[in-house]
C-alpha atoms as a PDB file:
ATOM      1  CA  UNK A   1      -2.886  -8.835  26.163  1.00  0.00           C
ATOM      2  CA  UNK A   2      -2.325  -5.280  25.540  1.00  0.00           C
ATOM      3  CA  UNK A   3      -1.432  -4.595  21.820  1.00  0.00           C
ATOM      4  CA  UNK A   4       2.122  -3.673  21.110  1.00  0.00           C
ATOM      5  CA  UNK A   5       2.581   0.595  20.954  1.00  0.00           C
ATOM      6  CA  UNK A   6       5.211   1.899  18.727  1.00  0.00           C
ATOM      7  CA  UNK A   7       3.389   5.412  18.434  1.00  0.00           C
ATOM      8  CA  UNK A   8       5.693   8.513  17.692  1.00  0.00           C
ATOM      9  CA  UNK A   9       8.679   6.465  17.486  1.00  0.00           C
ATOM     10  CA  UNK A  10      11.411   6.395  15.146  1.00  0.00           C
ATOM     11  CA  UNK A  11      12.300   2.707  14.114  1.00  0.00           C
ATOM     12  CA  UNK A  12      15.138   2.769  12.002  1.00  0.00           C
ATOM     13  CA  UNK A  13      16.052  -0.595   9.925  1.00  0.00           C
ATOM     14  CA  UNK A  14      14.212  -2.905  12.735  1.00  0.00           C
ATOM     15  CA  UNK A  15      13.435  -6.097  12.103  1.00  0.00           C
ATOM     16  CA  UNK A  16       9.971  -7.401  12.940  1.00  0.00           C
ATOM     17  CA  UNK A  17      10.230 -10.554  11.429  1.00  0.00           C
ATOM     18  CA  UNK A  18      10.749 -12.505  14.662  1.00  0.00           C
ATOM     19  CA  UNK A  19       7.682 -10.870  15.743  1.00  0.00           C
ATOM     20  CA  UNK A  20       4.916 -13.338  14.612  1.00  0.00           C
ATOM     21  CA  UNK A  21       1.992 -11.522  16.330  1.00  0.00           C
ATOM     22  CA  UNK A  22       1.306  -7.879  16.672  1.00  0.00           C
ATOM     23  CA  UNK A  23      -1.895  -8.365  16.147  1.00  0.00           C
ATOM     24  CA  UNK A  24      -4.000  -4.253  16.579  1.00  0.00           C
ATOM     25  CA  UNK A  25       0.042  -2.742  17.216  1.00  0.00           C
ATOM     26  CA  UNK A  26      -0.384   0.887  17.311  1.00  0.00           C
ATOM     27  CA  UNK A  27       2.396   2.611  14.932  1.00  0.00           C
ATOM     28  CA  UNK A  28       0.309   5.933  15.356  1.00  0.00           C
ATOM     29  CA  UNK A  29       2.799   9.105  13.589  1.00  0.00           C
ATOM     30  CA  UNK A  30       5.637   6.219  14.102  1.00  0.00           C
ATOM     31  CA  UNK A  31       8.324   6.690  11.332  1.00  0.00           C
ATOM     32  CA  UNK A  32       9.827   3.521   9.803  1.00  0.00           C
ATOM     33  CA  UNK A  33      13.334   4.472   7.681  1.00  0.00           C
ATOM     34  CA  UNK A  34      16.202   2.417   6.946  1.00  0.00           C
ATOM     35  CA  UNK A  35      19.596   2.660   9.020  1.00  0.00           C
ATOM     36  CA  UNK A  36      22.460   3.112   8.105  1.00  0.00           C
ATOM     37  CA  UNK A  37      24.368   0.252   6.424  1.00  0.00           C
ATOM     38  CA  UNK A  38      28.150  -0.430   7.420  1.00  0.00           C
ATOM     39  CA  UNK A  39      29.235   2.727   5.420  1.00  0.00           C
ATOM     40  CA  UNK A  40      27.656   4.615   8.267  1.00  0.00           C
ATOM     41  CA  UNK A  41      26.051   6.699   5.452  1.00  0.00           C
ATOM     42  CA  UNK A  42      22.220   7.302   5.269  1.00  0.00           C
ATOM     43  CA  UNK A  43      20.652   6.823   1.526  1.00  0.00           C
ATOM     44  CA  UNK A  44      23.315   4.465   0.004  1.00  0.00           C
ATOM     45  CA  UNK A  45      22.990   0.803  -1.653  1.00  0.00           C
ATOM     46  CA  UNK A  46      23.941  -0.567   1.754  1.00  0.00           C
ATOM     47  CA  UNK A  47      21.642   1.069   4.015  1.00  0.00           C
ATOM     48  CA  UNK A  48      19.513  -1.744   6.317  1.00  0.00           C
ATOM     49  CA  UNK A  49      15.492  -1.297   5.727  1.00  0.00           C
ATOM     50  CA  UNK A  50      12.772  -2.041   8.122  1.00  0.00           C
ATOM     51  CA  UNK A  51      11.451  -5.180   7.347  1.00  0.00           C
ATOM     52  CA  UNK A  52       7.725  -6.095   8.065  1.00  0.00           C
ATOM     53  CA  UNK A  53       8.332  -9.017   5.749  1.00  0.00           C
ATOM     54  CA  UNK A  54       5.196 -11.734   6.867  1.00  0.00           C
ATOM     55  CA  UNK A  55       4.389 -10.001   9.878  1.00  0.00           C
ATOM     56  CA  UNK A  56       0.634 -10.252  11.125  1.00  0.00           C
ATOM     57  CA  UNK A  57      -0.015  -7.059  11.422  1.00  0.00           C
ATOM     58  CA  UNK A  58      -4.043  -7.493  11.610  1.00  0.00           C
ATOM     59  CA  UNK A  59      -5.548  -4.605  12.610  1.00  0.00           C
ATOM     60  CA  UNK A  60      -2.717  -2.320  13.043  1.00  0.00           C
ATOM     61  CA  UNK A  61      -3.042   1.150  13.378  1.00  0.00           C
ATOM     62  CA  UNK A  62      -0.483   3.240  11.240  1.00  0.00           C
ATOM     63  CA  UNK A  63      -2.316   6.614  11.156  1.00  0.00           C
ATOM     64  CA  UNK A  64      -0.172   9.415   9.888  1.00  0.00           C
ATOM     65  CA  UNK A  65       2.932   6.990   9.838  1.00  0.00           C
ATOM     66  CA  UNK A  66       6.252   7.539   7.658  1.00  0.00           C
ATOM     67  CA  UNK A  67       7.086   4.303   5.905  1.00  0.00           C
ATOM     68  CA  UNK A  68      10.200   4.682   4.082  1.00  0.00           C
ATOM     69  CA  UNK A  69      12.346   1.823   2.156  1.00  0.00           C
ATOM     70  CA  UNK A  70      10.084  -0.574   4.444  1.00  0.00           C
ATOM     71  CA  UNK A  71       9.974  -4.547   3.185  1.00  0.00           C
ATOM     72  CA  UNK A  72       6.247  -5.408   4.081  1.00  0.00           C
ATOM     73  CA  UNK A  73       6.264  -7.836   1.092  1.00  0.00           C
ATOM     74  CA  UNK A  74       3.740 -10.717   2.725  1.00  0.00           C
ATOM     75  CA  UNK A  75       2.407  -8.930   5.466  1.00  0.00           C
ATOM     76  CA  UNK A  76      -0.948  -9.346   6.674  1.00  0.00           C
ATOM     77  CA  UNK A  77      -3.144  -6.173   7.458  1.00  0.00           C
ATOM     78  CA  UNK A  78      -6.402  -7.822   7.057  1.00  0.00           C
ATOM     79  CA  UNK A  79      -8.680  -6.334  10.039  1.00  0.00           C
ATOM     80  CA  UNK A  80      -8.566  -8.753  13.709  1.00  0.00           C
ATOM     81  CA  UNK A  81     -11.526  -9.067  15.529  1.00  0.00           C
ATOM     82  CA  UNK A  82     -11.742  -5.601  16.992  1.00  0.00           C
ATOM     83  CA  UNK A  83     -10.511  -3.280  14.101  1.00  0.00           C
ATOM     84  CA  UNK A  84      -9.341  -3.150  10.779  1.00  0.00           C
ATOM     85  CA  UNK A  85      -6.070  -1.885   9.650  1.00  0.00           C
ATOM     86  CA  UNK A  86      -5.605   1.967   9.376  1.00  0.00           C
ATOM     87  CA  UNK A  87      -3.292   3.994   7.184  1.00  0.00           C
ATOM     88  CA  UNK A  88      -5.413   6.989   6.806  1.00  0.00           C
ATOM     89  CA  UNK A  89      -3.283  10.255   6.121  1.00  0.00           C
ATOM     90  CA  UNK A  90       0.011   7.600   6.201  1.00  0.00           C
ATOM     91  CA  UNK A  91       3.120   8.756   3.674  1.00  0.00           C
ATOM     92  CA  UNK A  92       4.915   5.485   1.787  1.00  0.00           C
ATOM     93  CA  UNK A  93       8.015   6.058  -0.168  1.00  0.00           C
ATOM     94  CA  UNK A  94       9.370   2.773  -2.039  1.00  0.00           C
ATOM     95  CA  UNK A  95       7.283   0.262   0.044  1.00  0.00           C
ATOM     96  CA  UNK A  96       7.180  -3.042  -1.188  1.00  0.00           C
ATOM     97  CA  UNK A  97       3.688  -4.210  -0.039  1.00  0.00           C
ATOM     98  CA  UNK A  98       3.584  -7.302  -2.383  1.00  0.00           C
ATOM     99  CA  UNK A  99       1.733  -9.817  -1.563  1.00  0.00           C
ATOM    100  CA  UNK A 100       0.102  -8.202   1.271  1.00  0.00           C
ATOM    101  CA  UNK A 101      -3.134  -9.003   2.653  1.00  0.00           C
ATOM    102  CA  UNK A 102      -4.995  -5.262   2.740  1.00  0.00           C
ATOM    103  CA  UNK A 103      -8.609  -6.927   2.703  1.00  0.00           C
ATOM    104  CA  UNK A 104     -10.798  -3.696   4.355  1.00  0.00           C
ATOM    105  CA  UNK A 105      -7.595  -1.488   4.961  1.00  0.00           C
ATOM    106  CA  UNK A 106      -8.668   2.206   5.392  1.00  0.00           C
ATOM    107  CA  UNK A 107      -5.789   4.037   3.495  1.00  0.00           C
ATOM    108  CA  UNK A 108      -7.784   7.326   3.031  1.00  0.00           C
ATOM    109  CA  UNK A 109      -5.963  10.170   1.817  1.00  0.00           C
ATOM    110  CA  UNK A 110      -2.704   8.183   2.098  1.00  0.00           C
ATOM    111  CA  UNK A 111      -0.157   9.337   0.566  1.00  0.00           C
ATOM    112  CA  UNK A 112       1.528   6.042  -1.532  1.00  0.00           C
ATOM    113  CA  UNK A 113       2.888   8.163  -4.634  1.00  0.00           C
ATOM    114  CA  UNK A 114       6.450   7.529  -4.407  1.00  0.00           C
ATOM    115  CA  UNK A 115       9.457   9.309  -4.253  1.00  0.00           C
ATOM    116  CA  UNK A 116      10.475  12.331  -6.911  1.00  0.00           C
ATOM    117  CA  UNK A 117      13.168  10.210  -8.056  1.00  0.00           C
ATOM    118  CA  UNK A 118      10.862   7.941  -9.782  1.00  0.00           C
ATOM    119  CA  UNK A 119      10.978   5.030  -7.197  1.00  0.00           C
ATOM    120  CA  UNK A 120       7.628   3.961  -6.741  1.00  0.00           C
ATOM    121  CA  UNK A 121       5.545   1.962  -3.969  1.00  0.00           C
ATOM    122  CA  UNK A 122       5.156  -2.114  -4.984  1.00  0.00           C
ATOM    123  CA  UNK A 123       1.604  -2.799  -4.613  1.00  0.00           C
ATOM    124  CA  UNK A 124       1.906  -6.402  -6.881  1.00  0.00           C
ATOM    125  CA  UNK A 125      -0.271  -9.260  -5.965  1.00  0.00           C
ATOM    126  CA  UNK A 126      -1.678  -7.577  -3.140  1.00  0.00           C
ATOM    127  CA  UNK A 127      -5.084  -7.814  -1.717  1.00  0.00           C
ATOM    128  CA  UNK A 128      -7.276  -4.585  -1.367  1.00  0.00           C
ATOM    129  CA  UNK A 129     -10.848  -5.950  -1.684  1.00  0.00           C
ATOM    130  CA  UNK A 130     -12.962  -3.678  -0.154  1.00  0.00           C
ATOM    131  CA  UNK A 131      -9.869  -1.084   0.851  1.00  0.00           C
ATOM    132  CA  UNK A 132     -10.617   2.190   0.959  1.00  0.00           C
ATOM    133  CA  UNK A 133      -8.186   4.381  -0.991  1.00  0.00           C
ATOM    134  CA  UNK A 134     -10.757   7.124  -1.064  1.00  0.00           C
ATOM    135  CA  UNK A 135      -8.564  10.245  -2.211  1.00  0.00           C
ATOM    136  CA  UNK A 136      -5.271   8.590  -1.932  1.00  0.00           C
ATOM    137  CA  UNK A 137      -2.471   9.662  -3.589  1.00  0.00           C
ATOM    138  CA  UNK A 138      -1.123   6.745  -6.007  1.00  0.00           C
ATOM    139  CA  UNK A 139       0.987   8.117  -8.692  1.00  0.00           C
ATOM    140  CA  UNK A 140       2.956   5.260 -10.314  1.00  0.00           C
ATOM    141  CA  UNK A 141       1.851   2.626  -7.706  1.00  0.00           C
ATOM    142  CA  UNK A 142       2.183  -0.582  -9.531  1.00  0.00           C
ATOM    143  CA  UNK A 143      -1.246  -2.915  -8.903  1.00  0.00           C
ATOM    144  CA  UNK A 144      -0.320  -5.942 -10.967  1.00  0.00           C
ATOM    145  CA  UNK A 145      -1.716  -9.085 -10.361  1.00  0.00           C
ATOM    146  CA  UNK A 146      -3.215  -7.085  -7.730  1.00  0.00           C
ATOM    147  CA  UNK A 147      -7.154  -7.596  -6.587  1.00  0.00           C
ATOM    148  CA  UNK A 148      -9.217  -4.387  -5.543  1.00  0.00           C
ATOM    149  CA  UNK A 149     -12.809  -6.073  -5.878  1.00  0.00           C
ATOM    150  CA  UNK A 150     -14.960  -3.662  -4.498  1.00  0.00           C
ATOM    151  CA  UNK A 151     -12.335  -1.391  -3.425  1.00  0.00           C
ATOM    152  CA  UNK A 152     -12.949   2.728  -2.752  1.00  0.00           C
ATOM    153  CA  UNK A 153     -10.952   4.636  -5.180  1.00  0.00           C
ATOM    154  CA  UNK A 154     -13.426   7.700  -5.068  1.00  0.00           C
ATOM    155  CA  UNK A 155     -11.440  10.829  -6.334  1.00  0.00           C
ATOM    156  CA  UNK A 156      -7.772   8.891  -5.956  1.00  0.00           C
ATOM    157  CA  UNK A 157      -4.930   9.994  -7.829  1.00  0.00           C
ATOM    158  CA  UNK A 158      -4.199   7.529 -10.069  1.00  0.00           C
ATOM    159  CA  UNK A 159      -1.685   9.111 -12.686  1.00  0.00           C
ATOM    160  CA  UNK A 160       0.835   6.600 -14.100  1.00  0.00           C
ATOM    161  CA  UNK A 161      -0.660   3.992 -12.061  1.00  0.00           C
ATOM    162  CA  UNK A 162       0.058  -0.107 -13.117  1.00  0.00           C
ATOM    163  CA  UNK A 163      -3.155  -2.367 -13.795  1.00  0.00           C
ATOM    164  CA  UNK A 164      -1.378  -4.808 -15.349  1.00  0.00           C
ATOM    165  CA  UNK A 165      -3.862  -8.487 -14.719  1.00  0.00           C
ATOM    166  CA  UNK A 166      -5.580  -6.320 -12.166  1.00  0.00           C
ATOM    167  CA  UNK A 167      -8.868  -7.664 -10.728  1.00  0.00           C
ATOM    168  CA  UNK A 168     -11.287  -4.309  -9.845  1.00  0.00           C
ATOM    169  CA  UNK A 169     -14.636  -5.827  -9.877  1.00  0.00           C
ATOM    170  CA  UNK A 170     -16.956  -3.946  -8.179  1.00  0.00           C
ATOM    171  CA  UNK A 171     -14.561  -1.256  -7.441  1.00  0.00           C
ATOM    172  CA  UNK A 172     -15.270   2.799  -7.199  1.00  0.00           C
ATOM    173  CA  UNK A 173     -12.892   5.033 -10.023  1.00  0.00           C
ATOM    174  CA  UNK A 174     -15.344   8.019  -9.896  1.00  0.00           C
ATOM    175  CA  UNK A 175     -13.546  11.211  -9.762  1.00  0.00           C
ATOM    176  CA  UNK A 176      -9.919   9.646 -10.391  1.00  0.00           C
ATOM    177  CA  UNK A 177      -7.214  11.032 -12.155  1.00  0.00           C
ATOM    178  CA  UNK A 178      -5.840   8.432 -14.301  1.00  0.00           C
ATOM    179  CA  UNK A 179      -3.911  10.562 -16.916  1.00  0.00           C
ATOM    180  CA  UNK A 180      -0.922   8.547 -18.073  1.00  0.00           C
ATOM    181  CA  UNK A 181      -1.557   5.379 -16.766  1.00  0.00           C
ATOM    182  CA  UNK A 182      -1.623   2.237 -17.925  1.00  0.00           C
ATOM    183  CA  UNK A 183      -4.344  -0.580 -18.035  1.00  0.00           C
ATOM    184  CA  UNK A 184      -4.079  -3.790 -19.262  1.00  0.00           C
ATOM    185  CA  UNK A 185      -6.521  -6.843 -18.494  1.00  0.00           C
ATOM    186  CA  UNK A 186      -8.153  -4.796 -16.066  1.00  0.00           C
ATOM    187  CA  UNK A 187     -11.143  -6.368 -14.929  1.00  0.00           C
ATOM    188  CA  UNK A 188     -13.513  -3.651 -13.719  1.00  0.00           C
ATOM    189  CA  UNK A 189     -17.300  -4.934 -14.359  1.00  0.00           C
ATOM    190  CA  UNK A 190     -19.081  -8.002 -12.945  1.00  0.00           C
ATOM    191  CA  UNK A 191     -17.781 -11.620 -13.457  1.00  0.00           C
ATOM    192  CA  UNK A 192     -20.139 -12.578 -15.502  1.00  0.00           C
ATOM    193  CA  UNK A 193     -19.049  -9.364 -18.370  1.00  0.00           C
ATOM    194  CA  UNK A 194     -16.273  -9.322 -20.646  1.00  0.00           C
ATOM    195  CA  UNK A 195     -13.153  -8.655 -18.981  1.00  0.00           C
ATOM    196  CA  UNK A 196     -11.898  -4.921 -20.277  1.00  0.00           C
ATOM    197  CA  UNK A 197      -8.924  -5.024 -22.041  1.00  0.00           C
ATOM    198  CA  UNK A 198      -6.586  -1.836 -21.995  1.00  0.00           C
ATOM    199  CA  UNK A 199      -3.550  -1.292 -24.002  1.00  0.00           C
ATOM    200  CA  UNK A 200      -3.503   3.006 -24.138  1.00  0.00           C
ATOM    201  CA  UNK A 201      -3.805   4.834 -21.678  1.00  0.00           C
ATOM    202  CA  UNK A 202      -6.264   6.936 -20.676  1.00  0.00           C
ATOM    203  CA  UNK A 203      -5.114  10.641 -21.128  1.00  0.00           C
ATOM    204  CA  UNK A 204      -8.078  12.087 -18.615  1.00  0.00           C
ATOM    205  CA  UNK A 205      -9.653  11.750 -15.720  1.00  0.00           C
ATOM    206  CA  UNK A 206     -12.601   8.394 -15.623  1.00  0.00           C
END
């Protein structure tokens, strides 16, 4: 079967949670908003998100997407048997990705750095072993409880991030700008070596 193609379209406040299988669905430059809620206004306390809330989305290609006020909170973007899951160059503002399975995810140069307003992209409990986030923009992304073992974060923007119980063994932080942030139980170095302990933050790059 032919994977599901959503590319270039506008999907405002859908639902895919009915949708058990779109398995490799292309969301190529697709833009995912919220609707309006029964005010009929757009950005208001009632407005209707799109939810991708335990979707399989294995696979999935969501190159140069828009993913704004999206629930993705469980979803699975681990890679299926031909591909694995591609955000590269996508823009996420307030995206709660908690929970999600990223395992391989290529989500170079995405941009996941939040709005202005200071509402920032849930990244919680999610899996990114062996994600690339390879010059990603991340500023204020909250990772706790998160696990990037052997994750790319090779020149990522990392100011004000959240490792807060955050499992990074293995993973890449050369080049990153990490000015402001916040580490705490951050496990960076092998298993079998003390787990790092953070409570300051570090006020340049690592």
């Amino acid at each position: 079967m032919a994977p599901q193609d959503f590319s270039g379209q506008t999907l405002e406040g859908k639902d895919f949670r009915g949708r058990t299988d779109l398995t490799d669905a292309i969301f190529f430059i697709s833009i995912l908003v919220s609707a309006p809620g029964p005010d009929g206004l757009v950005e208001t306390a009632d407005d209707i998100p799109t939810k991708l809330i335990n979707t399989n989305l294995a696979g999935a290609d969501f190159r140069e997407a828009v993913l704004t006020d999206v629930d993705a909170s469980g979803a699975n973007f681990s890679p299926s048997l031909k591909q694995v899951a591609n955000f590269s160059g996508a823009t996420f503002n307030t995206v709660n990705l908690s929970g999600a399975n990223l395992t391989s995810a290529n989500l170079t140069a995405a941009d996941l750095s939040g709005e202005p307003d200071g509402s920032f992209n849930n990244l919680s409990k999610a899996n990114l072993t062996k994600a690339n986030l390879s010059v990603a923009k991340l500023k204020g992304a909250n990772f706790t409880d998160a696990t990037l073992v052997n994750a790319n974060l090779t020149g990522a923007d990392l100011e004000s991030v959240v490792f807060m119980k955050t499992n990074a063994t293995g993973a890449d932080f050369r080049n990153t700008n990490f000015t402001d942030g916040v580490a705490f139980l951050l496990r960076i170095r092998a298993p079998k070596t003390r787990t790092l302990e953070l409570i300051s933050a570090f006020a340049a790059p690592i």
